[in-house]
PDB file of N, CA and C in Angstrom:
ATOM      1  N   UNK A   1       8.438   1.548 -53.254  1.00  0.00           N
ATOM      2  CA  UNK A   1       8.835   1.779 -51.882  1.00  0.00           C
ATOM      3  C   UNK A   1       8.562   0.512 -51.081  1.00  0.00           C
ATOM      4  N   UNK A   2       9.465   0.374 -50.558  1.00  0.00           N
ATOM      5  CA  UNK A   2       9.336  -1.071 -49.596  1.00  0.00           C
ATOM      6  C   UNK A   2       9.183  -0.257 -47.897  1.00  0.00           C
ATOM      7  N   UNK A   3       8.296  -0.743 -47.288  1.00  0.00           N
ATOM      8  CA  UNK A   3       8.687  -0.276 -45.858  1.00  0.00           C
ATOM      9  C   UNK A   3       8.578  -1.459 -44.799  1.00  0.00           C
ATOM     10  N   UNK A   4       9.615  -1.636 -44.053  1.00  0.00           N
ATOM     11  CA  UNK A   4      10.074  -2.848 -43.150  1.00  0.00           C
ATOM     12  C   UNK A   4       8.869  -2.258 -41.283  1.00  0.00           C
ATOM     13  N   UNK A   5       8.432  -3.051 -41.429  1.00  0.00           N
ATOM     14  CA  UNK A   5       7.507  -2.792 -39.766  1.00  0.00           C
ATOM     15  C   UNK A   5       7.776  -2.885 -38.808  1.00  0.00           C
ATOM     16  N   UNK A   6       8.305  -2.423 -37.855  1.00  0.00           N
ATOM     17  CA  UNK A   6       8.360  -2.756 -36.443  1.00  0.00           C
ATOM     18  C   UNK A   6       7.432  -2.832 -35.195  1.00  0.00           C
ATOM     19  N   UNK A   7       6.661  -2.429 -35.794  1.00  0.00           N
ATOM     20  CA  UNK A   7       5.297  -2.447 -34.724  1.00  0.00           C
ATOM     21  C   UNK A   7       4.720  -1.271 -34.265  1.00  0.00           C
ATOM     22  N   UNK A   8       3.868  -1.859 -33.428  1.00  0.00           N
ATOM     23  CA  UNK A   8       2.743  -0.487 -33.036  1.00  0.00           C
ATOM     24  C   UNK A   8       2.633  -0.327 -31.605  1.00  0.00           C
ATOM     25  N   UNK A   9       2.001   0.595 -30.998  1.00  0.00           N
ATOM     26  CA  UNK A   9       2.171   0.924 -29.616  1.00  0.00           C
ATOM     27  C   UNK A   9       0.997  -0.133 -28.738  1.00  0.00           C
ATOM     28  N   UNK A  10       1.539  -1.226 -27.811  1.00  0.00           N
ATOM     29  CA  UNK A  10       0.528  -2.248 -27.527  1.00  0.00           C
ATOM     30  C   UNK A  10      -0.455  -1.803 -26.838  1.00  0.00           C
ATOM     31  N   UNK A  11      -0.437  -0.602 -26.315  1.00  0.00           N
ATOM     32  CA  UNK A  11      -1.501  -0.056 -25.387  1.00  0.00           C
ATOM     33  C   UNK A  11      -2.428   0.568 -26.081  1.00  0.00           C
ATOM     34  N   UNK A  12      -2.982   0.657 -27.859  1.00  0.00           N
ATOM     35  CA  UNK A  12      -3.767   1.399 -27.918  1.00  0.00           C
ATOM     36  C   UNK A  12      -4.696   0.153 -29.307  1.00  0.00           C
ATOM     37  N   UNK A  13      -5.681   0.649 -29.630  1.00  0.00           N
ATOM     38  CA  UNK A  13      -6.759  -0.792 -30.521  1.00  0.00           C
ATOM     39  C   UNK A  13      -5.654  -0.659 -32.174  1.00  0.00           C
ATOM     40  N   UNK A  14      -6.190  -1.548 -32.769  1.00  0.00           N
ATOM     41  CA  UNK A  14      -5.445  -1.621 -34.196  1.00  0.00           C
ATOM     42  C   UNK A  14      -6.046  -0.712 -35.229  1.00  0.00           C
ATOM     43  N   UNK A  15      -6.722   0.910 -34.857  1.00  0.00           N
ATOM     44  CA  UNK A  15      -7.000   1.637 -35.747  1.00  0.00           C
ATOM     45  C   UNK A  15      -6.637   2.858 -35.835  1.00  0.00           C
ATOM     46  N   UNK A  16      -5.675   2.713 -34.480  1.00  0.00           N
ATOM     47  CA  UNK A  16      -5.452   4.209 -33.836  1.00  0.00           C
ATOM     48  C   UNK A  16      -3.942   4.296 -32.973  1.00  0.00           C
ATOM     49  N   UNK A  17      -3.260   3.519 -33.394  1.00  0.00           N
ATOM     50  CA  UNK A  17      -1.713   3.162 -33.185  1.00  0.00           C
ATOM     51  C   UNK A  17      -0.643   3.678 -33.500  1.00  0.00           C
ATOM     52  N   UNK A  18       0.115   4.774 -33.036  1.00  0.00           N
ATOM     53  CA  UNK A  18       1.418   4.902 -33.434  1.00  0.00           C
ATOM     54  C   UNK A  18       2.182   3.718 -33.791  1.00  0.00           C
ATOM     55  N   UNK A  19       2.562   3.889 -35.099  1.00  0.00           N
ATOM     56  CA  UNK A  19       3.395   2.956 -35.336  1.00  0.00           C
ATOM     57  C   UNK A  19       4.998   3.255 -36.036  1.00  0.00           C
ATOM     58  N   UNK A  20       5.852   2.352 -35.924  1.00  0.00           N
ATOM     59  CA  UNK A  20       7.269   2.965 -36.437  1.00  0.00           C
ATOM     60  C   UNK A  20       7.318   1.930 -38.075  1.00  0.00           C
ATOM     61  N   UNK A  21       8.491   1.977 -38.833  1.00  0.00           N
ATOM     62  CA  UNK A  21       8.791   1.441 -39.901  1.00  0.00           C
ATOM     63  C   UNK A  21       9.730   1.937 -40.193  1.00  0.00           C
ATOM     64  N   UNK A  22      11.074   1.092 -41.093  1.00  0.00           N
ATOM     65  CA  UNK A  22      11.770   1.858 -41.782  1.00  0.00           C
ATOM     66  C   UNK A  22      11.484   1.488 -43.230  1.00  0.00           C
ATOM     67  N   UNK A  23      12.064   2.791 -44.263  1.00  0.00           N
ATOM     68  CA  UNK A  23      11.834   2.870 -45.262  1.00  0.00           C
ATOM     69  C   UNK A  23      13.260   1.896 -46.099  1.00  0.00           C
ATOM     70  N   UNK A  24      13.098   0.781 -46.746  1.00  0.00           N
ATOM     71  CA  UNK A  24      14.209  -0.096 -47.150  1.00  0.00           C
ATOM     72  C   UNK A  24      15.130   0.428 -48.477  1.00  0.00           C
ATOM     73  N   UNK A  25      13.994   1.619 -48.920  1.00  0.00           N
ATOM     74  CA  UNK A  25      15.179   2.152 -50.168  1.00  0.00           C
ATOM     75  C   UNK A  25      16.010   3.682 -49.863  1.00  0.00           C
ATOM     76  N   UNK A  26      15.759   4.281 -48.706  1.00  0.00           N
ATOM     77  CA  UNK A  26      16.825   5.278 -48.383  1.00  0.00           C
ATOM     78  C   UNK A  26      17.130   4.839 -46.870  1.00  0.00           C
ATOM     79  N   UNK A  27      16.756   3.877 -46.065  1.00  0.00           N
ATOM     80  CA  UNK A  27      16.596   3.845 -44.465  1.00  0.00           C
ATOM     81  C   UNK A  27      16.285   5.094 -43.419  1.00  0.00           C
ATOM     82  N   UNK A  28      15.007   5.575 -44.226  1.00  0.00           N
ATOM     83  CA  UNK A  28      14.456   6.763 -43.601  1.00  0.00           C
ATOM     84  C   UNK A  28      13.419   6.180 -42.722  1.00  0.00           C
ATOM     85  N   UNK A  29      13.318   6.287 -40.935  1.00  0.00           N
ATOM     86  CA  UNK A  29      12.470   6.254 -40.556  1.00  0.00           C
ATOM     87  C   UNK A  29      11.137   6.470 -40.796  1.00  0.00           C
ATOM     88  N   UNK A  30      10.210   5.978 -40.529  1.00  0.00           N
ATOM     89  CA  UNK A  30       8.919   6.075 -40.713  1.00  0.00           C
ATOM     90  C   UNK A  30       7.771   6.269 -39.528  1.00  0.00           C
ATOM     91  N   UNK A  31       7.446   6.969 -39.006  1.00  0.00           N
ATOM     92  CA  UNK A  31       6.538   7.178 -37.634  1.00  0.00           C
ATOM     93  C   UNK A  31       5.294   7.715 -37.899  1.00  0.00           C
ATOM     94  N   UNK A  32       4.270   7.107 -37.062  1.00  0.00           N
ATOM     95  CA  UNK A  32       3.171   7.780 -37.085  1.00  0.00           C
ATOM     96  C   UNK A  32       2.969   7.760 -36.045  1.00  0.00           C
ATOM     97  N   UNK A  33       2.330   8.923 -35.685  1.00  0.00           N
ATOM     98  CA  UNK A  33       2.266   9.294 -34.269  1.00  0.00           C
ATOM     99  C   UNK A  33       0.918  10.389 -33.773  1.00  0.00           C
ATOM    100  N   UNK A  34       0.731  10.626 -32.754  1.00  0.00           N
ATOM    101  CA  UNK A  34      -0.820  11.495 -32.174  1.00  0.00           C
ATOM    102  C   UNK A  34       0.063  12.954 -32.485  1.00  0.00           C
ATOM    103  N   UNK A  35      -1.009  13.566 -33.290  1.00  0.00           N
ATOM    104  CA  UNK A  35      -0.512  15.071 -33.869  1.00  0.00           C
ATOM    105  C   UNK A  35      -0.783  16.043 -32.520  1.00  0.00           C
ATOM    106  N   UNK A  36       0.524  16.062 -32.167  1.00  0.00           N
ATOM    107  CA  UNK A  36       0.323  17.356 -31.261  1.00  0.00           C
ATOM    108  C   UNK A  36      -0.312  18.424 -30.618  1.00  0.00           C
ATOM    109  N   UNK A  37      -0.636  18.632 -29.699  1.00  0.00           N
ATOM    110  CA  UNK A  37      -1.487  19.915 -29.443  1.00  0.00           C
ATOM    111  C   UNK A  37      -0.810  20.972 -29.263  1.00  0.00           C
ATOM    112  N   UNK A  38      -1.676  21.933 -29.739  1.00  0.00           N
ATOM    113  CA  UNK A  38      -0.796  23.467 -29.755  1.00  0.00           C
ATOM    114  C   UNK A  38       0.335  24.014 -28.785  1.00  0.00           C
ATOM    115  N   UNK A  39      -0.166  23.266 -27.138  1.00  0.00           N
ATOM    116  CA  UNK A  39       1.160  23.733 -26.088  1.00  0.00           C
ATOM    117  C   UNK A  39       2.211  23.210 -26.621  1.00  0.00           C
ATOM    118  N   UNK A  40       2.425  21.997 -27.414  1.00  0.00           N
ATOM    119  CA  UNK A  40       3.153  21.453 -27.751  1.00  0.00           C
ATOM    120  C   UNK A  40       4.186  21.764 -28.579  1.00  0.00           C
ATOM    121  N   UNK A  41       3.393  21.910 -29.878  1.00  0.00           N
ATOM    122  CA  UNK A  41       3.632  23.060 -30.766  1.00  0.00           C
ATOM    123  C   UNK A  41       4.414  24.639 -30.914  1.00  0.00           C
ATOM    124  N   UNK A  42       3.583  25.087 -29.663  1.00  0.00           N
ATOM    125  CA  UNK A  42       4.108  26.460 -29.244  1.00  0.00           C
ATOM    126  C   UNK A  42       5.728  26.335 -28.911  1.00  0.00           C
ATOM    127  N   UNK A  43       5.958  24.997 -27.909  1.00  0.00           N
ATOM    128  CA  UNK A  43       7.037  24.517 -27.248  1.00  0.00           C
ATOM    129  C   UNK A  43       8.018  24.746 -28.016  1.00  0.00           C
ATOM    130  N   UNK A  44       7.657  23.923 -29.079  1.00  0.00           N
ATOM    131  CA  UNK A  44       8.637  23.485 -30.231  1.00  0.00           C
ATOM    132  C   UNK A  44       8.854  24.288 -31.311  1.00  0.00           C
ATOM    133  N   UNK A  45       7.934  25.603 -31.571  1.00  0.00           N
ATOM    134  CA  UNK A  45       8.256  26.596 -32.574  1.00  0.00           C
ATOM    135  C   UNK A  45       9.626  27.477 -31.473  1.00  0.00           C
ATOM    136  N   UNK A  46       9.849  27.350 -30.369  1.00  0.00           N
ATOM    137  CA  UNK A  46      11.034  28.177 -29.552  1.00  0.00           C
ATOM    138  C   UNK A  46      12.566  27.943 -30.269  1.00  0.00           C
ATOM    139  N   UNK A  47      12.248  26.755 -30.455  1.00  0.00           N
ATOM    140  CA  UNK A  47      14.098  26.233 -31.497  1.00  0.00           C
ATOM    141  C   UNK A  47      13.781  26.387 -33.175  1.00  0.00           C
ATOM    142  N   UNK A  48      12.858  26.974 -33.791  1.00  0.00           N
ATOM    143  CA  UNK A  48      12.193  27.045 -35.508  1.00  0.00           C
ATOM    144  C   UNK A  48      10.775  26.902 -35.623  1.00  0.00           C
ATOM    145  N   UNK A  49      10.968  27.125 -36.970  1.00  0.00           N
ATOM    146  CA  UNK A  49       9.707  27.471 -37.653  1.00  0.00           C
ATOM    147  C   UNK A  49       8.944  25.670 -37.697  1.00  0.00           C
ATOM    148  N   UNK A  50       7.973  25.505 -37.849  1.00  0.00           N
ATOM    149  CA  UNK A  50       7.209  24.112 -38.426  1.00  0.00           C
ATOM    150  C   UNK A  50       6.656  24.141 -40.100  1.00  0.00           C
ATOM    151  N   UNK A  51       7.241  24.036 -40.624  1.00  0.00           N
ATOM    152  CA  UNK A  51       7.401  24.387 -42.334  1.00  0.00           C
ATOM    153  C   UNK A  51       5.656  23.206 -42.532  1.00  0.00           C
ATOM    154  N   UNK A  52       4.802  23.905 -43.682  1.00  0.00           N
ATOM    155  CA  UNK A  52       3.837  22.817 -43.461  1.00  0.00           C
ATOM    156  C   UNK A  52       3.591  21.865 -44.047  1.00  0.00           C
ATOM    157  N   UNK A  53       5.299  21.235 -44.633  1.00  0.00           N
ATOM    158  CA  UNK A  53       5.064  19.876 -45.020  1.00  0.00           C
ATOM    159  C   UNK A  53       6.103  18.928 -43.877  1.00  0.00           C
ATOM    160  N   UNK A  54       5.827  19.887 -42.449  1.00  0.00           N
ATOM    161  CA  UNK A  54       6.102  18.984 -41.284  1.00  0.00           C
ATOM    162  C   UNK A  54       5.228  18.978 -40.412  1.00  0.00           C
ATOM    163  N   UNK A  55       4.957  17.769 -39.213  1.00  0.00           N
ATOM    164  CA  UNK A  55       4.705  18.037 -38.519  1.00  0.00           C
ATOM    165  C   UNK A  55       4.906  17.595 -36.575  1.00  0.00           C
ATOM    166  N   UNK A  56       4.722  17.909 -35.907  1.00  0.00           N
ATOM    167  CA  UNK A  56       4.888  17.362 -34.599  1.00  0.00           C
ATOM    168  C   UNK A  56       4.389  16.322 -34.236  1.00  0.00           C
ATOM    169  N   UNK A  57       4.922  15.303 -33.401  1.00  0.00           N
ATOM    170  CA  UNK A  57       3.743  14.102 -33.687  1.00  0.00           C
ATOM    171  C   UNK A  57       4.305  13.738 -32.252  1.00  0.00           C
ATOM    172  N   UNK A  58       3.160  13.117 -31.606  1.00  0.00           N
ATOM    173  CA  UNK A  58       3.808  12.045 -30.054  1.00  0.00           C
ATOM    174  C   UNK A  58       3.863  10.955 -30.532  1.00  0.00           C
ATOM    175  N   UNK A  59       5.125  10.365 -29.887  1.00  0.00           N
ATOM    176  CA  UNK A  59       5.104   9.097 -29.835  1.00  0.00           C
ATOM    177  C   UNK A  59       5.365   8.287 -28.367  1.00  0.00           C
ATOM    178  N   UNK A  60       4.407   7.387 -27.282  1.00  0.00           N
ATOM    179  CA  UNK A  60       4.577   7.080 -26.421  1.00  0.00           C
ATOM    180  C   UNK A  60       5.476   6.221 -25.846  1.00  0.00           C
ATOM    181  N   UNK A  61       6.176   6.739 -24.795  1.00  0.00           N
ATOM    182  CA  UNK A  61       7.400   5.828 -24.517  1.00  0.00           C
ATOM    183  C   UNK A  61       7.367   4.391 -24.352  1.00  0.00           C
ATOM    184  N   UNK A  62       6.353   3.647 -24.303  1.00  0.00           N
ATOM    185  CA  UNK A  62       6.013   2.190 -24.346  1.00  0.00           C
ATOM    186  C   UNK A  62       6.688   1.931 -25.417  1.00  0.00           C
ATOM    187  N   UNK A  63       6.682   2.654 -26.729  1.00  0.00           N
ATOM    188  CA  UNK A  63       7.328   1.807 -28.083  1.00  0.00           C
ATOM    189  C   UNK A  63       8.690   2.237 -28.274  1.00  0.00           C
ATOM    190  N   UNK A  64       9.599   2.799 -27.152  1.00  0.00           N
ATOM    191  CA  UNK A  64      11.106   2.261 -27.352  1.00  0.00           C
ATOM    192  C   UNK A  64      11.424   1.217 -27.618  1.00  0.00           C
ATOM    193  N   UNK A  65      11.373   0.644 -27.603  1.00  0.00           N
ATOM    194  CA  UNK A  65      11.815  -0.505 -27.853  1.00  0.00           C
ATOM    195  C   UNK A  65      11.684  -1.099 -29.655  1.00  0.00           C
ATOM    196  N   UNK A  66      10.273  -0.944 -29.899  1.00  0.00           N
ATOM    197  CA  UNK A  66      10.322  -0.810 -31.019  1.00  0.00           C
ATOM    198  C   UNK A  66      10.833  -0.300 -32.087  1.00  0.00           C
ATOM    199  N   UNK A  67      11.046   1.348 -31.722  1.00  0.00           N
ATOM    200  CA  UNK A  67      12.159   2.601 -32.104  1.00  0.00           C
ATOM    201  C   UNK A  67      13.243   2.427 -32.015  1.00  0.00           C
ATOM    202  N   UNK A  68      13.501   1.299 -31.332  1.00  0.00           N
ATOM    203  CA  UNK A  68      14.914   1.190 -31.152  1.00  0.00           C
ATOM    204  C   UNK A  68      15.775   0.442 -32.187  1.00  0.00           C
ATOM    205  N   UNK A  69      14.770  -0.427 -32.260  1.00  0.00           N
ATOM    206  CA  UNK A  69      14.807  -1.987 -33.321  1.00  0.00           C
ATOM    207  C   UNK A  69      15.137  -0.973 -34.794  1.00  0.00           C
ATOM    208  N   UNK A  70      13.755  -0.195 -35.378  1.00  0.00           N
ATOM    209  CA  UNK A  70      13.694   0.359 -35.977  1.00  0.00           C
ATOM    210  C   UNK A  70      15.058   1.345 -35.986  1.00  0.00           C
ATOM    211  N   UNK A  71      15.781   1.945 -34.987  1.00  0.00           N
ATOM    212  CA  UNK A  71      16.946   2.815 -35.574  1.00  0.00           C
ATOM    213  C   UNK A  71      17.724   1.977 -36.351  1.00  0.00           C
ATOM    214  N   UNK A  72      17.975   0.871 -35.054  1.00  0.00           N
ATOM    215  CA  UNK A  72      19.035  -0.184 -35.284  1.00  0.00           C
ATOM    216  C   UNK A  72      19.189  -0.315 -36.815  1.00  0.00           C
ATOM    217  N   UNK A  73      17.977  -1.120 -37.239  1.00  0.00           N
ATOM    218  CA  UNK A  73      17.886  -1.412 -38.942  1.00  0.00           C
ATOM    219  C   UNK A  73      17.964  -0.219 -40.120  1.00  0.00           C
ATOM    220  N   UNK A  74      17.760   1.270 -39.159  1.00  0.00           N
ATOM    221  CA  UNK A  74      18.120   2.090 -40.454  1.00  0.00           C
ATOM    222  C   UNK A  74      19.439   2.168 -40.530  1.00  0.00           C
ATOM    223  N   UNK A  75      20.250   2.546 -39.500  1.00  0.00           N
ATOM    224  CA  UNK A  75      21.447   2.187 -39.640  1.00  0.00           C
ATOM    225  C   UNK A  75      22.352   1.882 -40.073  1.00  0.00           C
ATOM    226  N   UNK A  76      21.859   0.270 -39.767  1.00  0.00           N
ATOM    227  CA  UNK A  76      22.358  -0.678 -40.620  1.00  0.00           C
ATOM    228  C   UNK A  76      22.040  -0.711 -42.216  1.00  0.00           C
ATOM    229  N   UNK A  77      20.862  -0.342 -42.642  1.00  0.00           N
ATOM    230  CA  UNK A  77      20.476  -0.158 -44.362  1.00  0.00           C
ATOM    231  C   UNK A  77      21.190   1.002 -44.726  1.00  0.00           C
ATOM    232  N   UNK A  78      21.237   2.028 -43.920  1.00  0.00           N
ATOM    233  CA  UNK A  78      21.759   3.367 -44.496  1.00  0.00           C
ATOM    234  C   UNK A  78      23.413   2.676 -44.890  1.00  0.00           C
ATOM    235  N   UNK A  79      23.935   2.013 -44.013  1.00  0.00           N
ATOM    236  CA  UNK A  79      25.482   1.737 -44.310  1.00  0.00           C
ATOM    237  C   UNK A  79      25.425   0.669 -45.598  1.00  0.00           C
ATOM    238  N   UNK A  80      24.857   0.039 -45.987  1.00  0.00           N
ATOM    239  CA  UNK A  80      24.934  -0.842 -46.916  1.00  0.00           C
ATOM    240  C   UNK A  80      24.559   0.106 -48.384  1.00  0.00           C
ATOM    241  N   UNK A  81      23.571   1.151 -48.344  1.00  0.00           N
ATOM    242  CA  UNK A  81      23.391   2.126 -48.816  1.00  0.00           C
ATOM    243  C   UNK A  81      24.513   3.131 -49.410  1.00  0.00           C
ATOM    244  N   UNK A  82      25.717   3.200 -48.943  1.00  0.00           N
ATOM    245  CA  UNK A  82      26.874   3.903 -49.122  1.00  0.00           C
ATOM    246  C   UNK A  82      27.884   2.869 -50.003  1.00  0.00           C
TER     247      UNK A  82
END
């Protein structure tokens, strides 16, 4: 597995960072993010179930930009991919 980096959220220390990536052999996003709290949760069980090899995660709007980069390039890998 190769995974391509785009960075991490600049507002928080280097141990505890949402960070994005894409994955270079299917161009599957990659996110890590602050696991949700239950209001959250609750929110989001209204449209389905949360199966428990998923889960809810925040990611803070400071790293658009990063996410963005990151779609951009799955995108683009997913089409070269076909």
């Amino acid at each position: 597995m190769s995974l391509l980096f785009f960075g991490k959220d600049p507002d928080t220390d280097e141990d505890h960072c949402p960070s994005a990536w894409v994955d270079d052999d299917n161009a599957d996003l990659v996110l890590q993010g602050w696991k949700a709290d239950d209001a959250t949760e609750d929110k989001c069980r209204e449209v389905g179930s949360i199966p428990p090899t998923e889960a809810v995660i925040r990611i803070p709007a400071r790293m658009v930009p990063q996410i963005r980069r990151a779609c951009d390039a799955a995108e683009e890998r997913a089409a070269e991919l076909r």
